[in-house]
C-alpha atoms as a PDB file:
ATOM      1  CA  UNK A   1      72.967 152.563 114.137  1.00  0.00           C
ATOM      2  CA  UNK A   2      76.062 150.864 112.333  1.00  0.00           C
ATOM      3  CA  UNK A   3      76.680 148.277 114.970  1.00  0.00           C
ATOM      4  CA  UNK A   4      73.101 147.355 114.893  1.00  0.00           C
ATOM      5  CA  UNK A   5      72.868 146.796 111.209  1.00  0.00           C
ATOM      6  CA  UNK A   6      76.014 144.587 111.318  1.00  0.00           C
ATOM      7  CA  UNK A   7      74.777 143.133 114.075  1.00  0.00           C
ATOM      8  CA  UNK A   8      71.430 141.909 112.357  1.00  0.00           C
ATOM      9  CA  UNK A   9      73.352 141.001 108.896  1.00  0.00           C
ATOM     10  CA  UNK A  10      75.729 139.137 111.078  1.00  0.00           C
ATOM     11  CA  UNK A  11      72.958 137.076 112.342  1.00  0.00           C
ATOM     12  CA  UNK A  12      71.212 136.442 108.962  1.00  0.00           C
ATOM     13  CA  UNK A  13      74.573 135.604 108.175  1.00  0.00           C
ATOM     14  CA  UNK A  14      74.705 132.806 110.605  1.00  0.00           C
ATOM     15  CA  UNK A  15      71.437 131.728 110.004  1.00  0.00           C
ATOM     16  CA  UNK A  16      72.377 131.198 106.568  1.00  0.00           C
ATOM     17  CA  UNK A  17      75.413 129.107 107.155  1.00  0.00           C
ATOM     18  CA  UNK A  18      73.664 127.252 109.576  1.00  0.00           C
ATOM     19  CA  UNK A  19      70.915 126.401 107.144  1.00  0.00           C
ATOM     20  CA  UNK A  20      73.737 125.436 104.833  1.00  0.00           C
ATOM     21  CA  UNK A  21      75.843 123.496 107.096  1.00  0.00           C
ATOM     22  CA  UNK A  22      72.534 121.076 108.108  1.00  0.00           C
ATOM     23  CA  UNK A  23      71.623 121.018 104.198  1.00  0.00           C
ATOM     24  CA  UNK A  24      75.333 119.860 103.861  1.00  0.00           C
ATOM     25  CA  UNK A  25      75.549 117.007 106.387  1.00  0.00           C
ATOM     26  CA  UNK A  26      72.171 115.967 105.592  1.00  0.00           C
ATOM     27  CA  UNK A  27      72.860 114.600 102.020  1.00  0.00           C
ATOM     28  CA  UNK A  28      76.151 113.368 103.424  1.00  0.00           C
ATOM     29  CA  UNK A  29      74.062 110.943 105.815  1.00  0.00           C
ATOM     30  CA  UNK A  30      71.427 110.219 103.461  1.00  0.00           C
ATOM     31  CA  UNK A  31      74.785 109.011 101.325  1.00  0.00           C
ATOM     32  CA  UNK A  32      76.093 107.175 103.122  1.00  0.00           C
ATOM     33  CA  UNK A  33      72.984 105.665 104.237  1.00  0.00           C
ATOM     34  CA  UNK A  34      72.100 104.714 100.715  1.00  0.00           C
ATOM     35  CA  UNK A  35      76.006 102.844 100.371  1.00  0.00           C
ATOM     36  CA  UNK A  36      75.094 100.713 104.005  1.00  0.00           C
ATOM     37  CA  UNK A  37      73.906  97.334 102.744  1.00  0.00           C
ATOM     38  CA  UNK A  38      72.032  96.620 105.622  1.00  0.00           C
ATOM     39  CA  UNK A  39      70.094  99.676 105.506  1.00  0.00           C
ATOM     40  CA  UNK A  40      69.342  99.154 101.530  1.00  0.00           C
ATOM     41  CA  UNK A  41      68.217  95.812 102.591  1.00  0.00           C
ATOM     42  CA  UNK A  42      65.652  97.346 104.759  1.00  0.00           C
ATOM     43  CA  UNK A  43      64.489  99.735 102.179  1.00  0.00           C
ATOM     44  CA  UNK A  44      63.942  97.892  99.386  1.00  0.00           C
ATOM     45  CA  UNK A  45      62.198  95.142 102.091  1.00  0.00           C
ATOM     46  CA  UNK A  46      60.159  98.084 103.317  1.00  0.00           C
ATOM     47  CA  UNK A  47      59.069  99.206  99.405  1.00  0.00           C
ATOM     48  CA  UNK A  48      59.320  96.055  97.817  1.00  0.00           C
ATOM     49  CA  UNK A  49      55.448  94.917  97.290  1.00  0.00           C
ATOM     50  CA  UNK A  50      55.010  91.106  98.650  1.00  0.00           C
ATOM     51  CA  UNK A  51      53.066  88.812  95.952  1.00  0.00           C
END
């Protein structure tokens, strides 16, 4: 009965950090996306309105 508790808090443990680690490196690469000129250059092309 113990082991399978810690088991299962265990896992939503790792679930958790796993969530966290993606949030993590997500905004990282949508940083350092944003500092790329070339890839600002495309989004403002790509939102700018033409006319």
């Amino acid at each position: 009965m113990n082991s399978a508790f810690k088991k299962v808090s265990n896992l939503q443990f790792n679930k958790a950090s796993e969530i966290v680690i993606t949030l993590v490196s997500l905004t990282f690469f949508l940083y350092a996306l944003g500092q790329a000129p070339i890839f600002k250059n495309i989004l403002t092309g790509a939102f700018s309105c033409p006319g």
